[in-house]
PDB file of N, CA and C in Angstrom:
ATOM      1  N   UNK A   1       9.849  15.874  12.921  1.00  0.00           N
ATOM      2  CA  UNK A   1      10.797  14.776  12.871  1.00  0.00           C
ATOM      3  C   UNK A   1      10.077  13.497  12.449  1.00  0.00           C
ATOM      4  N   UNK A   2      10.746  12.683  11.821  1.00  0.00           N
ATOM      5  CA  UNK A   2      10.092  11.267  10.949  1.00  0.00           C
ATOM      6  C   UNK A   2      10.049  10.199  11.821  1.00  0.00           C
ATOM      7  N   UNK A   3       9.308   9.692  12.206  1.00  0.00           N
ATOM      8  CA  UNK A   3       9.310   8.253  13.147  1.00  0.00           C
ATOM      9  C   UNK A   3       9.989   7.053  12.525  1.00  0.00           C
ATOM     10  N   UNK A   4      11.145   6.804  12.718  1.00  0.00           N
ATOM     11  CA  UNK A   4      11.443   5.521  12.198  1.00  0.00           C
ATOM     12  C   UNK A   4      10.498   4.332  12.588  1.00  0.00           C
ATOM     13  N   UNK A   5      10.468   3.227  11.578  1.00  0.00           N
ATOM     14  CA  UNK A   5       9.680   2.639  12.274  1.00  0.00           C
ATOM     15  C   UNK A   5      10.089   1.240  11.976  1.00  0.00           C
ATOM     16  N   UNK A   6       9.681  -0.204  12.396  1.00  0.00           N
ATOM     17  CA  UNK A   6      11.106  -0.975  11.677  1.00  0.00           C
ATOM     18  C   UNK A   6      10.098  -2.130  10.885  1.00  0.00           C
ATOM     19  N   UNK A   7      10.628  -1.394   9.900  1.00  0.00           N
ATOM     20  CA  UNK A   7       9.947  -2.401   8.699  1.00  0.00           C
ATOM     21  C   UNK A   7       9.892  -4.228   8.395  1.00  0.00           C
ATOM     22  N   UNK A   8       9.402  -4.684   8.227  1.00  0.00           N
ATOM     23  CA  UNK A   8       9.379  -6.380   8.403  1.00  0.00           C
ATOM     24  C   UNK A   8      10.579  -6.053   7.204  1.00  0.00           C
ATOM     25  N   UNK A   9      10.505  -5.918   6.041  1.00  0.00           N
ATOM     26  CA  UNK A   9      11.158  -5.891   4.549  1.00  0.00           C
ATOM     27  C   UNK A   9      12.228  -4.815   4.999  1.00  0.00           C
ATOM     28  N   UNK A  10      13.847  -4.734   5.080  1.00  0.00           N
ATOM     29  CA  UNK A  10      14.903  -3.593   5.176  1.00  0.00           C
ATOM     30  C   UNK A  10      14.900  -3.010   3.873  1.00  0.00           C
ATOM     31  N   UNK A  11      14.953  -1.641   3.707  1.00  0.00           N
ATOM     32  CA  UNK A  11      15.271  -0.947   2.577  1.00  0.00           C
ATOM     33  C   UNK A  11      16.459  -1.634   1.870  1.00  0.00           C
ATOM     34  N   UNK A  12      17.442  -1.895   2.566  1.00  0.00           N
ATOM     35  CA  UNK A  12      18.596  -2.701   1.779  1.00  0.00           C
ATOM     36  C   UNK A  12      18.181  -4.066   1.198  1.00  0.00           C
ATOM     37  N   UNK A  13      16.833  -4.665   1.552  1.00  0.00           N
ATOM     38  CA  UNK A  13      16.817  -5.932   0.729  1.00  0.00           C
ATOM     39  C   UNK A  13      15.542  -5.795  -0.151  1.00  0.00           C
ATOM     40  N   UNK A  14      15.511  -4.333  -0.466  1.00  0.00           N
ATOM     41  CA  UNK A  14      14.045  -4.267  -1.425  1.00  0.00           C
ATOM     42  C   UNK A  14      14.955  -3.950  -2.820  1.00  0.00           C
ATOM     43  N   UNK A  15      13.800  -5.164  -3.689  1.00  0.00           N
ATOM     44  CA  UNK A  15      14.482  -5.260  -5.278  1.00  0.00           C
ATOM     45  C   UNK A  15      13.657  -4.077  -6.015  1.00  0.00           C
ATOM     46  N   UNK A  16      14.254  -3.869  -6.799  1.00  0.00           N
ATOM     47  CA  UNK A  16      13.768  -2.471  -8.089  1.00  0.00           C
ATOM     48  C   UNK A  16      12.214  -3.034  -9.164  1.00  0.00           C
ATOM     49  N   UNK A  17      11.082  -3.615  -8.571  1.00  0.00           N
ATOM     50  CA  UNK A  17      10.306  -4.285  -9.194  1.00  0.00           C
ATOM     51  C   UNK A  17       9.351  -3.314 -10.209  1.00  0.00           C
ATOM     52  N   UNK A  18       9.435  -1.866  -9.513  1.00  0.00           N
ATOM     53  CA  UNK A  18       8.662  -0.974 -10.570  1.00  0.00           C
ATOM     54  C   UNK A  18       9.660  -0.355 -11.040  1.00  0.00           C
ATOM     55  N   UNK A  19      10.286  -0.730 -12.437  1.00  0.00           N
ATOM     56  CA  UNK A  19      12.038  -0.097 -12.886  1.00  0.00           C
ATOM     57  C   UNK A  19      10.823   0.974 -14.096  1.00  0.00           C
ATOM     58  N   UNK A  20       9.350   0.537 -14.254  1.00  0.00           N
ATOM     59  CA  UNK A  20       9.125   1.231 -15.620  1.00  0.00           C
ATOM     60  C   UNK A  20       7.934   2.326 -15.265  1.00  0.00           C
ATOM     61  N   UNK A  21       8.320   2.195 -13.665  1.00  0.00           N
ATOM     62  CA  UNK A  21       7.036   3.527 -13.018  1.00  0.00           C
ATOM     63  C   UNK A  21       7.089   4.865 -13.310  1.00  0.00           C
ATOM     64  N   UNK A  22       6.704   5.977 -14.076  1.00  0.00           N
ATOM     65  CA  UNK A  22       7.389   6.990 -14.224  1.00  0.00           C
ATOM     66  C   UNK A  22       6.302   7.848 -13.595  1.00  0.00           C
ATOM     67  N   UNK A  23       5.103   7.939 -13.340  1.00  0.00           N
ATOM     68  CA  UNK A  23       4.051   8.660 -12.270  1.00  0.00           C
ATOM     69  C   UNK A  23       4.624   8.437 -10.667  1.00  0.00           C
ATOM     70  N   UNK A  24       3.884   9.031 -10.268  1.00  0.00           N
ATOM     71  CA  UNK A  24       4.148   9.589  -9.182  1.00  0.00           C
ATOM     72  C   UNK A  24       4.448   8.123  -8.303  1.00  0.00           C
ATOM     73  N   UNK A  25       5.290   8.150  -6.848  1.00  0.00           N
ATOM     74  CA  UNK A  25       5.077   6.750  -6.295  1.00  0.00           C
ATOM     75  C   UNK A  25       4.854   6.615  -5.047  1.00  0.00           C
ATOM     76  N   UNK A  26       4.699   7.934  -3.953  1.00  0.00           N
ATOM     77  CA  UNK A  26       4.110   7.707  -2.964  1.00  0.00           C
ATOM     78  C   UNK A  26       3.023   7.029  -2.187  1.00  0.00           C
ATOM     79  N   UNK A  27       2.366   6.058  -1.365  1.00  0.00           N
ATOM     80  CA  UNK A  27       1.627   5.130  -0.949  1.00  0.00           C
ATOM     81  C   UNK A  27       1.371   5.634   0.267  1.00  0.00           C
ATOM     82  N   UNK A  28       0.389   5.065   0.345  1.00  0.00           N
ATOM     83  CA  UNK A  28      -0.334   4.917   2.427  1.00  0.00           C
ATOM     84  C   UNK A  28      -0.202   3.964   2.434  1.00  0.00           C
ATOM     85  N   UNK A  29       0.194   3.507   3.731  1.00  0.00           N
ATOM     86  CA  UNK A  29       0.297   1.889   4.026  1.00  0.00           C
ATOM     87  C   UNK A  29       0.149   1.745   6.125  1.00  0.00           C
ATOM     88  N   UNK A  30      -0.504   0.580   5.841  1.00  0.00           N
ATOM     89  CA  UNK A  30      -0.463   1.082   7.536  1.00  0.00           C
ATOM     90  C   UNK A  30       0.410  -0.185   8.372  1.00  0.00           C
ATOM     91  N   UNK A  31       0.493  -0.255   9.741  1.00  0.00           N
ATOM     92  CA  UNK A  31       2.223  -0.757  10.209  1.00  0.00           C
ATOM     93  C   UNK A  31       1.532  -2.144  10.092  1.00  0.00           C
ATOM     94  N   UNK A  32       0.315  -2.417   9.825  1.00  0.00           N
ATOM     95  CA  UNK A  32      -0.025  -3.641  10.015  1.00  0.00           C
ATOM     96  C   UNK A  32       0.714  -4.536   9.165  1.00  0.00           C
ATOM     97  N   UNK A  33       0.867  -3.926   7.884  1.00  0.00           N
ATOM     98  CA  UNK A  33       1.389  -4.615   6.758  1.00  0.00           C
ATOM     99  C   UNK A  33       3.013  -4.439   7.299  1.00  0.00           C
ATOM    100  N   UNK A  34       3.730  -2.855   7.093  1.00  0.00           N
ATOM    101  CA  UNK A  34       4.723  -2.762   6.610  1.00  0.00           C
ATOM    102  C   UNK A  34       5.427  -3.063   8.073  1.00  0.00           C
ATOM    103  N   UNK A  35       5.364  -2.917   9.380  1.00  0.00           N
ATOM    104  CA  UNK A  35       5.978  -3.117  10.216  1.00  0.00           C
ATOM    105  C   UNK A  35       5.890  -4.679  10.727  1.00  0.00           C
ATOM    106  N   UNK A  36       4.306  -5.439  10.915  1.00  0.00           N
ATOM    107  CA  UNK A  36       3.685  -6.309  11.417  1.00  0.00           C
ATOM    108  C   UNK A  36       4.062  -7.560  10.305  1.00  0.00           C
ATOM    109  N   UNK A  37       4.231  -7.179   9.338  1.00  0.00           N
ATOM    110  CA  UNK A  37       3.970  -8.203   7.536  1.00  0.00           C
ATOM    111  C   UNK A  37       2.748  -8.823   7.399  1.00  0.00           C
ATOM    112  N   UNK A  38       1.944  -8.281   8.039  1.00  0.00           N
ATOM    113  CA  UNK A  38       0.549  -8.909   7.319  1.00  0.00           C
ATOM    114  C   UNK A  38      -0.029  -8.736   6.199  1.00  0.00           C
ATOM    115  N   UNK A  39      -0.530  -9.636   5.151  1.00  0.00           N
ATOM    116  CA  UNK A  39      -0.799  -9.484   4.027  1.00  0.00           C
ATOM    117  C   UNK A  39      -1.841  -8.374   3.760  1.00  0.00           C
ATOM    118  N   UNK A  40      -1.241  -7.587   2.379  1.00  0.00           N
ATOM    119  CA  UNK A  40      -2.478  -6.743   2.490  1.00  0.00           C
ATOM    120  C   UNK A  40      -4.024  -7.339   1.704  1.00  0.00           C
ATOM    121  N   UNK A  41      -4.695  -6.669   2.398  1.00  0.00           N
ATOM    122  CA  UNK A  41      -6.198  -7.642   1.759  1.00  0.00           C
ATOM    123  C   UNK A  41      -7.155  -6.320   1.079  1.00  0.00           C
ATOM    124  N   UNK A  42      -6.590  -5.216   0.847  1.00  0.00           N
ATOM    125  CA  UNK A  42      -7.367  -3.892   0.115  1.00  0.00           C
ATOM    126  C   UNK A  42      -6.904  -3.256  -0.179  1.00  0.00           C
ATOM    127  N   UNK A  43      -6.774  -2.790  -1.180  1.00  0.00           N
ATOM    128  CA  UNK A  43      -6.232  -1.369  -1.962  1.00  0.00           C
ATOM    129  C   UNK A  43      -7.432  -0.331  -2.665  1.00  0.00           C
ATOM    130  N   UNK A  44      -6.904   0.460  -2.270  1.00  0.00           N
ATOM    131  CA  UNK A  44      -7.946   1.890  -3.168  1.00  0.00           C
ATOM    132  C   UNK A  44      -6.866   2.681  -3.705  1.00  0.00           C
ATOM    133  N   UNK A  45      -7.308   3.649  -5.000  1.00  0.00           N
ATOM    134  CA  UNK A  45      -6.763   4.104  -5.320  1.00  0.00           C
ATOM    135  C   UNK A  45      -7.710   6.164  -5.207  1.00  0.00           C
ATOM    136  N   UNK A  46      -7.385   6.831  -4.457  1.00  0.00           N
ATOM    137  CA  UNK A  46      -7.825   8.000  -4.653  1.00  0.00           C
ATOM    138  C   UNK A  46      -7.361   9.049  -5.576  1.00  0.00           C
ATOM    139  N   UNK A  47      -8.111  10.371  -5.393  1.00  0.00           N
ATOM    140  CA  UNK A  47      -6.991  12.023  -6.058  1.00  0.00           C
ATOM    141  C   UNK A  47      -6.017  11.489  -5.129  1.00  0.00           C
ATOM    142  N   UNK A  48      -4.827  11.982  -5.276  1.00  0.00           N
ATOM    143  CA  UNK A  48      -3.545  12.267  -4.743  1.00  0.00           C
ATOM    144  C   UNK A  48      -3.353  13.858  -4.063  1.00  0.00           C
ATOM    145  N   UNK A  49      -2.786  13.597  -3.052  1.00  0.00           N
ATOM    146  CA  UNK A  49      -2.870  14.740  -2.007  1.00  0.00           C
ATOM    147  C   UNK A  49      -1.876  15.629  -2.508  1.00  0.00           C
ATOM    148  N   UNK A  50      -1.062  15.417  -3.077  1.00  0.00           N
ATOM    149  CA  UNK A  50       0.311  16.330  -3.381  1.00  0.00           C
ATOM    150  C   UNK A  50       0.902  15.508  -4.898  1.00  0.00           C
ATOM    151  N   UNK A  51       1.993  16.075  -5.042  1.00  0.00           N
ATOM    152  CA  UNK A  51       2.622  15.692  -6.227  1.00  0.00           C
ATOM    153  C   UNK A  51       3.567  14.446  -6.126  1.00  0.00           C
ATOM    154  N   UNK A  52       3.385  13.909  -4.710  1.00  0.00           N
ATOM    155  CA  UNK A  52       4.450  12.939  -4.709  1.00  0.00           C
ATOM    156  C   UNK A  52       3.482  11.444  -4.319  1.00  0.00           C
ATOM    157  N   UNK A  53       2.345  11.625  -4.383  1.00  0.00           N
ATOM    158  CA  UNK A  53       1.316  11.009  -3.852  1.00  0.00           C
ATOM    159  C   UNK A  53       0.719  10.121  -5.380  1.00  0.00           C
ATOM    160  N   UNK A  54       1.056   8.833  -5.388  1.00  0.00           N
ATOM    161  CA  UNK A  54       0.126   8.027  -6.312  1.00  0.00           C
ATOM    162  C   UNK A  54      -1.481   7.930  -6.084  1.00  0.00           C
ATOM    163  N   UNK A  55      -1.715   8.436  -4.954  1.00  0.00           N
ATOM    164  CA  UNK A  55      -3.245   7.878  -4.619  1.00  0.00           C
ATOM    165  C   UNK A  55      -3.410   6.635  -4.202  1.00  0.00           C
ATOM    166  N   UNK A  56      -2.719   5.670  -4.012  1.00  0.00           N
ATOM    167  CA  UNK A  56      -2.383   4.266  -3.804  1.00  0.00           C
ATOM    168  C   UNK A  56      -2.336   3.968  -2.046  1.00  0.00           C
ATOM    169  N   UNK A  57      -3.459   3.503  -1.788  1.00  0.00           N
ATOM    170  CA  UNK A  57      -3.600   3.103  -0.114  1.00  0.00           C
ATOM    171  C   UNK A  57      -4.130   1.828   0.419  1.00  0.00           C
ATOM    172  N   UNK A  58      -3.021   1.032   1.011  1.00  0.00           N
ATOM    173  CA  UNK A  58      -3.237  -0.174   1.460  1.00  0.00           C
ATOM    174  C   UNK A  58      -3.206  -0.443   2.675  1.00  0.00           C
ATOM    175  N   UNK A  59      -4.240  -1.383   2.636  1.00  0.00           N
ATOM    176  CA  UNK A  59      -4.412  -1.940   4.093  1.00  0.00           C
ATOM    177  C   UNK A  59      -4.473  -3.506   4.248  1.00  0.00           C
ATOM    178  N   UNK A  60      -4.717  -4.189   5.820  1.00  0.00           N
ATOM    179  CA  UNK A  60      -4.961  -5.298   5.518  1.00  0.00           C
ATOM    180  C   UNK A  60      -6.486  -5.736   5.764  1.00  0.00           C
ATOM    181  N   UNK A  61      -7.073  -4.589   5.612  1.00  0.00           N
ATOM    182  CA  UNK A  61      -8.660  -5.251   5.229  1.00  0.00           C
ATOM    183  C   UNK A  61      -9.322  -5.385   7.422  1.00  0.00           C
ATOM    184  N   UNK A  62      -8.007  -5.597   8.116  1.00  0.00           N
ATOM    185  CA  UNK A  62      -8.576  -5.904   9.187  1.00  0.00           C
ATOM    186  C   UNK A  62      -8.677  -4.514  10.423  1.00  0.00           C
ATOM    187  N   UNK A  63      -8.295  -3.579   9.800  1.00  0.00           N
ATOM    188  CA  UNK A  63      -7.846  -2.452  10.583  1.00  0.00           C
ATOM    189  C   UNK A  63      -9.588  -1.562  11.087  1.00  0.00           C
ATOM    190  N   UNK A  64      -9.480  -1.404  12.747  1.00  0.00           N
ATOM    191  CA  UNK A  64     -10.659  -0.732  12.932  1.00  0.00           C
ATOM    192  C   UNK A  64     -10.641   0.779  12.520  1.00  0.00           C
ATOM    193  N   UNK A  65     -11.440   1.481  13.052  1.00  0.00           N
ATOM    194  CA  UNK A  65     -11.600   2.925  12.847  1.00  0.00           C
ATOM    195  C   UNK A  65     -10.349   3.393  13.591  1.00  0.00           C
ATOM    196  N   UNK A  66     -10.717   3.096  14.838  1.00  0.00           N
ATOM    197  CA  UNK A  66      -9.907   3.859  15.784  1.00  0.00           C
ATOM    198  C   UNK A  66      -8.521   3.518  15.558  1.00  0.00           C
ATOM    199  N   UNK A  67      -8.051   2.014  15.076  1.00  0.00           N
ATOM    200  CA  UNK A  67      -6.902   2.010  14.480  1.00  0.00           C
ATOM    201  C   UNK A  67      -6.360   2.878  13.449  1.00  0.00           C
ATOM    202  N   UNK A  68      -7.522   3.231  12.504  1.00  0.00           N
ATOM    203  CA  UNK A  68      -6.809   3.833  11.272  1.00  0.00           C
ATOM    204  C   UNK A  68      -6.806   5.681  11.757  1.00  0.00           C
ATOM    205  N   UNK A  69      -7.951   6.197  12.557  1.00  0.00           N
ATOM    206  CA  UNK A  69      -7.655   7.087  13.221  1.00  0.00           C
ATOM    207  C   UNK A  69      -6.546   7.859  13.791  1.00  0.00           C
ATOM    208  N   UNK A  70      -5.934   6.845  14.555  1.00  0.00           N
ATOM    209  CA  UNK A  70      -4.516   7.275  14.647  1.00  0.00           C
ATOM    210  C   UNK A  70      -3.536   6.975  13.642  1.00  0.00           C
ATOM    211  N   UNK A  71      -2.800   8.273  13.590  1.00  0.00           N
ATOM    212  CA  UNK A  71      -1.875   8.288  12.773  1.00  0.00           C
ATOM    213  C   UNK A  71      -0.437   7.968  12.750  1.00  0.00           C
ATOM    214  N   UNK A  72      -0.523   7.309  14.211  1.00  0.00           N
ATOM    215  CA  UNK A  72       1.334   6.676  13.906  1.00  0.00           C
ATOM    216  C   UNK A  72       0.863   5.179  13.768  1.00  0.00           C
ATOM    217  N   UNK A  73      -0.513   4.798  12.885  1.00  0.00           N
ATOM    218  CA  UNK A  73      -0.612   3.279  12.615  1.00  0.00           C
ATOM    219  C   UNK A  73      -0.492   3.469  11.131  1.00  0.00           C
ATOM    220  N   UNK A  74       0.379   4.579  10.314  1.00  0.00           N
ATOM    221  CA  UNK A  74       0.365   4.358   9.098  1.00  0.00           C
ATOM    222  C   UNK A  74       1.515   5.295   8.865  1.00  0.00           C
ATOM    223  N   UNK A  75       1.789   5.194   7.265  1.00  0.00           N
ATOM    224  CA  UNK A  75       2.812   6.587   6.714  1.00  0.00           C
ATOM    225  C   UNK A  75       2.894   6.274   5.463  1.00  0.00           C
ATOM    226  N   UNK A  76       4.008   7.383   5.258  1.00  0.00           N
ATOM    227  CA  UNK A  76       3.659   7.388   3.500  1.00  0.00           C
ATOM    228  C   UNK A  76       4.839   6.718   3.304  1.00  0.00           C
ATOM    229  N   UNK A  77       4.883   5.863   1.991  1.00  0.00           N
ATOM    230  CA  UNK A  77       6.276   4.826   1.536  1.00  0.00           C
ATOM    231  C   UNK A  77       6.017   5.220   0.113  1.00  0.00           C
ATOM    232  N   UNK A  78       7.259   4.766  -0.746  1.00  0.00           N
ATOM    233  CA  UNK A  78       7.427   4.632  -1.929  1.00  0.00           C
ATOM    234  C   UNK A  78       6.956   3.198  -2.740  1.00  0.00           C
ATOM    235  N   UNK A  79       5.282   3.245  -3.602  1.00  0.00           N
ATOM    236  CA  UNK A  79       5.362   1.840  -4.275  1.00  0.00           C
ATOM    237  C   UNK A  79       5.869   0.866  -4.080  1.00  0.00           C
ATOM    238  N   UNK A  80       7.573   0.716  -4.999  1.00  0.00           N
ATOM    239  CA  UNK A  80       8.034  -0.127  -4.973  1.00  0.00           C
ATOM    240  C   UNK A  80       8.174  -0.677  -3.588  1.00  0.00           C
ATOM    241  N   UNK A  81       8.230  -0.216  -2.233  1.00  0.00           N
ATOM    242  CA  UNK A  81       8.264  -0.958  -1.014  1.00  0.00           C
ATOM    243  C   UNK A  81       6.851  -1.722  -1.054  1.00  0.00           C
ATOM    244  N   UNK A  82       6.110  -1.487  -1.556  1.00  0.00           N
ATOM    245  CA  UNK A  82       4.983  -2.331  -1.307  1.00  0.00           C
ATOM    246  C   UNK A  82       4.640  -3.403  -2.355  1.00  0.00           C
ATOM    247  N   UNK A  83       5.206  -3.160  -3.247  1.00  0.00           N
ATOM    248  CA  UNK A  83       5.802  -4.284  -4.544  1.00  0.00           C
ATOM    249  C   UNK A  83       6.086  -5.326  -4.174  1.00  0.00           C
ATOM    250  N   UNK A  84       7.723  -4.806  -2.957  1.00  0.00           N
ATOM    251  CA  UNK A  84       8.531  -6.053  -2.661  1.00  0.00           C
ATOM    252  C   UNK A  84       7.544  -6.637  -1.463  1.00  0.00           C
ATOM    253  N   UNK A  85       6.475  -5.814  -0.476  1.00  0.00           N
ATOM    254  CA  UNK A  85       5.822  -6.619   0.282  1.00  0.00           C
ATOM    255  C   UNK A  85       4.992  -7.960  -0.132  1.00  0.00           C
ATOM    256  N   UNK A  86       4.211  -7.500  -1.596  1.00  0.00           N
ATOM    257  CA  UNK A  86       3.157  -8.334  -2.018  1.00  0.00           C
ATOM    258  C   UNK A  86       3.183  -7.966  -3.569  1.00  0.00           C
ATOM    259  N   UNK A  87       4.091  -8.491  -4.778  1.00  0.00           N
ATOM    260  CA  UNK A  87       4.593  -8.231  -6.203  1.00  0.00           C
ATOM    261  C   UNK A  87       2.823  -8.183  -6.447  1.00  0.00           C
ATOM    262  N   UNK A  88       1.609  -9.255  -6.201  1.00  0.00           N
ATOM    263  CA  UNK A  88       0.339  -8.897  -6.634  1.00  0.00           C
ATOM    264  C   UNK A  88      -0.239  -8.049  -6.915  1.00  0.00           C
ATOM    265  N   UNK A  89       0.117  -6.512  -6.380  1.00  0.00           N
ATOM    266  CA  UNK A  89      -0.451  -5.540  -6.249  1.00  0.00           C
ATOM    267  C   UNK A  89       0.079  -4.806  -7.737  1.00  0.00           C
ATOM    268  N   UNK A  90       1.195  -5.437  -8.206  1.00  0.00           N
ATOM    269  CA  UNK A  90       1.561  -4.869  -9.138  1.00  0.00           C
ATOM    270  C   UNK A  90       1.114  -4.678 -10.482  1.00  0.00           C
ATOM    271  N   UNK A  91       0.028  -5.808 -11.215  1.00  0.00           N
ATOM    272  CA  UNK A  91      -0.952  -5.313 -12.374  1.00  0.00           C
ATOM    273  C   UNK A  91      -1.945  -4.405 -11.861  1.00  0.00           C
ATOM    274  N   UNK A  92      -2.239  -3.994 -10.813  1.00  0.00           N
ATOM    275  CA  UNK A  92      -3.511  -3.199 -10.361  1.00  0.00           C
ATOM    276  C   UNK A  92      -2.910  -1.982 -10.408  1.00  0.00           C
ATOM    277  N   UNK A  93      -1.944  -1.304 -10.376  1.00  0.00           N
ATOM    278  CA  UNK A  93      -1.250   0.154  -9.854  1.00  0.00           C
ATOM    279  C   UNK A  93      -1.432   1.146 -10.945  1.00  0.00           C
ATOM    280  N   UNK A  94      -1.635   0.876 -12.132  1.00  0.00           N
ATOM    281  CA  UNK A  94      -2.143   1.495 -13.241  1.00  0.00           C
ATOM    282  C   UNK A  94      -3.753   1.649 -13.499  1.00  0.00           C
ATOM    283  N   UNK A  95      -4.556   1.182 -12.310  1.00  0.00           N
ATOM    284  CA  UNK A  95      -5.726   1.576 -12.304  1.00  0.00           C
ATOM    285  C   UNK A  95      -6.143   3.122 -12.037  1.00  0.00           C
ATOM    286  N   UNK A  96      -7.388   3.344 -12.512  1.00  0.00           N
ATOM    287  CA  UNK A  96      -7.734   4.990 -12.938  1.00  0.00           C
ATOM    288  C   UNK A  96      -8.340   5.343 -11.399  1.00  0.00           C
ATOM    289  N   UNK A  97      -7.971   6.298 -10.619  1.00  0.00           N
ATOM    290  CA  UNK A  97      -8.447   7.314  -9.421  1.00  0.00           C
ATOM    291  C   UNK A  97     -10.082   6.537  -9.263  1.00  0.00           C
ATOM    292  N   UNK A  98     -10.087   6.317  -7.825  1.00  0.00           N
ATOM    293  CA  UNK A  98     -11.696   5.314  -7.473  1.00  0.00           C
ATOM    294  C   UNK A  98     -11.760   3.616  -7.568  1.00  0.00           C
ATOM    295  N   UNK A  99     -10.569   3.612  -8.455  1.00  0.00           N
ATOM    296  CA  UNK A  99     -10.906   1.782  -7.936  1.00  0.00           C
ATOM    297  C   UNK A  99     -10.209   1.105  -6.744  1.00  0.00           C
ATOM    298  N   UNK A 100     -10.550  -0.100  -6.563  1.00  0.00           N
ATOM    299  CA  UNK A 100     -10.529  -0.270  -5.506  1.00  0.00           C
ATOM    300  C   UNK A 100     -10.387  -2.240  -5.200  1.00  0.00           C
ATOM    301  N   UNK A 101      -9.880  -2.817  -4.345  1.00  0.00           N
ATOM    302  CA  UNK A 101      -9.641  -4.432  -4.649  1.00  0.00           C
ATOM    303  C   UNK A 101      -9.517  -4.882  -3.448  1.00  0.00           C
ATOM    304  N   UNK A 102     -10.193  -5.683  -3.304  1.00  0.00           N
ATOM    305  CA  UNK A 102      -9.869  -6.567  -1.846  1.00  0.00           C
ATOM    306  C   UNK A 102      -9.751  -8.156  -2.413  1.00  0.00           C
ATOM    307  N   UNK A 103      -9.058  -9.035  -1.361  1.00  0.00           N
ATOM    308  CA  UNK A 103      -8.429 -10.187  -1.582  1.00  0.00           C
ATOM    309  C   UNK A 103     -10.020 -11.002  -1.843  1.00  0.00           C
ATOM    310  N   UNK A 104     -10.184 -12.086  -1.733  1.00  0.00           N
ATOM    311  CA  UNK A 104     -11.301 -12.887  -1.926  1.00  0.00           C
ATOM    312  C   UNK A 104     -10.777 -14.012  -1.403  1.00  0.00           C
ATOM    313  N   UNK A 105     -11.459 -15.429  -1.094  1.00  0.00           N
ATOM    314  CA  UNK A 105     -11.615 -16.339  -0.046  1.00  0.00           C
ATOM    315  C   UNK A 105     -10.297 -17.252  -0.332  1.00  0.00           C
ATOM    316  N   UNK A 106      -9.822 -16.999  -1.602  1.00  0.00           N
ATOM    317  CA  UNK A 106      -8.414 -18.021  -1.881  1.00  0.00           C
ATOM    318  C   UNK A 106      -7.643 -17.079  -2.264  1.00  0.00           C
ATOM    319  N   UNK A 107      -7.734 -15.412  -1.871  1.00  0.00           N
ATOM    320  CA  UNK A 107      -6.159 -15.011  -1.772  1.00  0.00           C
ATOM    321  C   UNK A 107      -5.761 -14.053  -3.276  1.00  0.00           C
ATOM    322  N   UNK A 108      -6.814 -14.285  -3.923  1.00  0.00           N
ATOM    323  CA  UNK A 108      -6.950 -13.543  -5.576  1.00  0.00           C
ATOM    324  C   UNK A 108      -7.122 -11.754  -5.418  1.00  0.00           C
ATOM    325  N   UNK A 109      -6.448 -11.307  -5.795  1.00  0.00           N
ATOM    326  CA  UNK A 109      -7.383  -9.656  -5.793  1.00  0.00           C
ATOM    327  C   UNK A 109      -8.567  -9.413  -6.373  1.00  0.00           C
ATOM    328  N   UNK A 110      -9.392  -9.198  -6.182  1.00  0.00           N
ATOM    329  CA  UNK A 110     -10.569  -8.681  -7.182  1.00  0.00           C
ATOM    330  C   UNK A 110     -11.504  -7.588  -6.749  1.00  0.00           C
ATOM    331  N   UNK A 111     -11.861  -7.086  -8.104  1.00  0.00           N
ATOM    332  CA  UNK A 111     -12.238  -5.881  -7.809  1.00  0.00           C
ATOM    333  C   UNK A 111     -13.547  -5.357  -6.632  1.00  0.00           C
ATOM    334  N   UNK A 112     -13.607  -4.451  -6.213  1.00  0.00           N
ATOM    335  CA  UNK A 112     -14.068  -4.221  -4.642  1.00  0.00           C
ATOM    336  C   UNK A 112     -15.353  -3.807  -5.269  1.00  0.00           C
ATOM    337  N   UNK A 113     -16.507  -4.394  -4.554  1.00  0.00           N
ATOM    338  CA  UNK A 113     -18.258  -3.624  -4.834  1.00  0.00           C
ATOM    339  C   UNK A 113     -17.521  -2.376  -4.606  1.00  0.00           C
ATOM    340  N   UNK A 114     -18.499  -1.403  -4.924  1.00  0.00           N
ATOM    341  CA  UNK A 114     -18.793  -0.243  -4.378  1.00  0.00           C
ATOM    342  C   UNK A 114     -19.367   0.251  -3.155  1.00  0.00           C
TER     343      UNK A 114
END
């Protein structure tokens, strides 16, 4: 059974911002962002676990182990919900499997050391 969980953003007020996505659009996202609305401050992009899986996993940069450990501090969403969280993320989503971006001191994405 699916845990509802209650999103800061309602499915009824999320706009169509990826109308030209045609790959896959599943996401990780954890409640920090999507339940809590905290900005996200990292994205990676991995392989994709399944066919519905972009590889696309965000966080807000502040999450411990043991937070991300457990698994009702995250789930899988569709892109565009994370579009309407933070539209920024949206030139990066066409990046190739392994990259990776965290925010920087005024709020910019840029690309993550290794």
């Amino acid at each position: 059974m699916a845990i509802i969980k209650n999103s800061k953003i309602k499915d009824r007020d999320l706009k169509p911002l990826l109308t030209d996505w045609e790959d896959a659009d599943g996401c990780f996202a954890t409640d920090k962002i999507i339940v809590d609305g905290e900005a996200i401050g990292y994205m990676y992009r991995e392989e994709p676990v399944n066919e519905y899986d972009s590889g696309w996993r965000f966080l807000t940069g502040t999450e411990s182990s043991g937070y991300m450990n457990n698994p009702k501090n995250g789930g899988a969403y569709p892109l565009n919900k994370l579009a309407n969280y933070d539209p920024g993320i949206i030139p990066f989503l066409r990046s190739p499997y392994g990259s990776a971006f965290k925010r920087d001191a005024i709020g910019i994405f840029q690309k993550a050391e290794e």
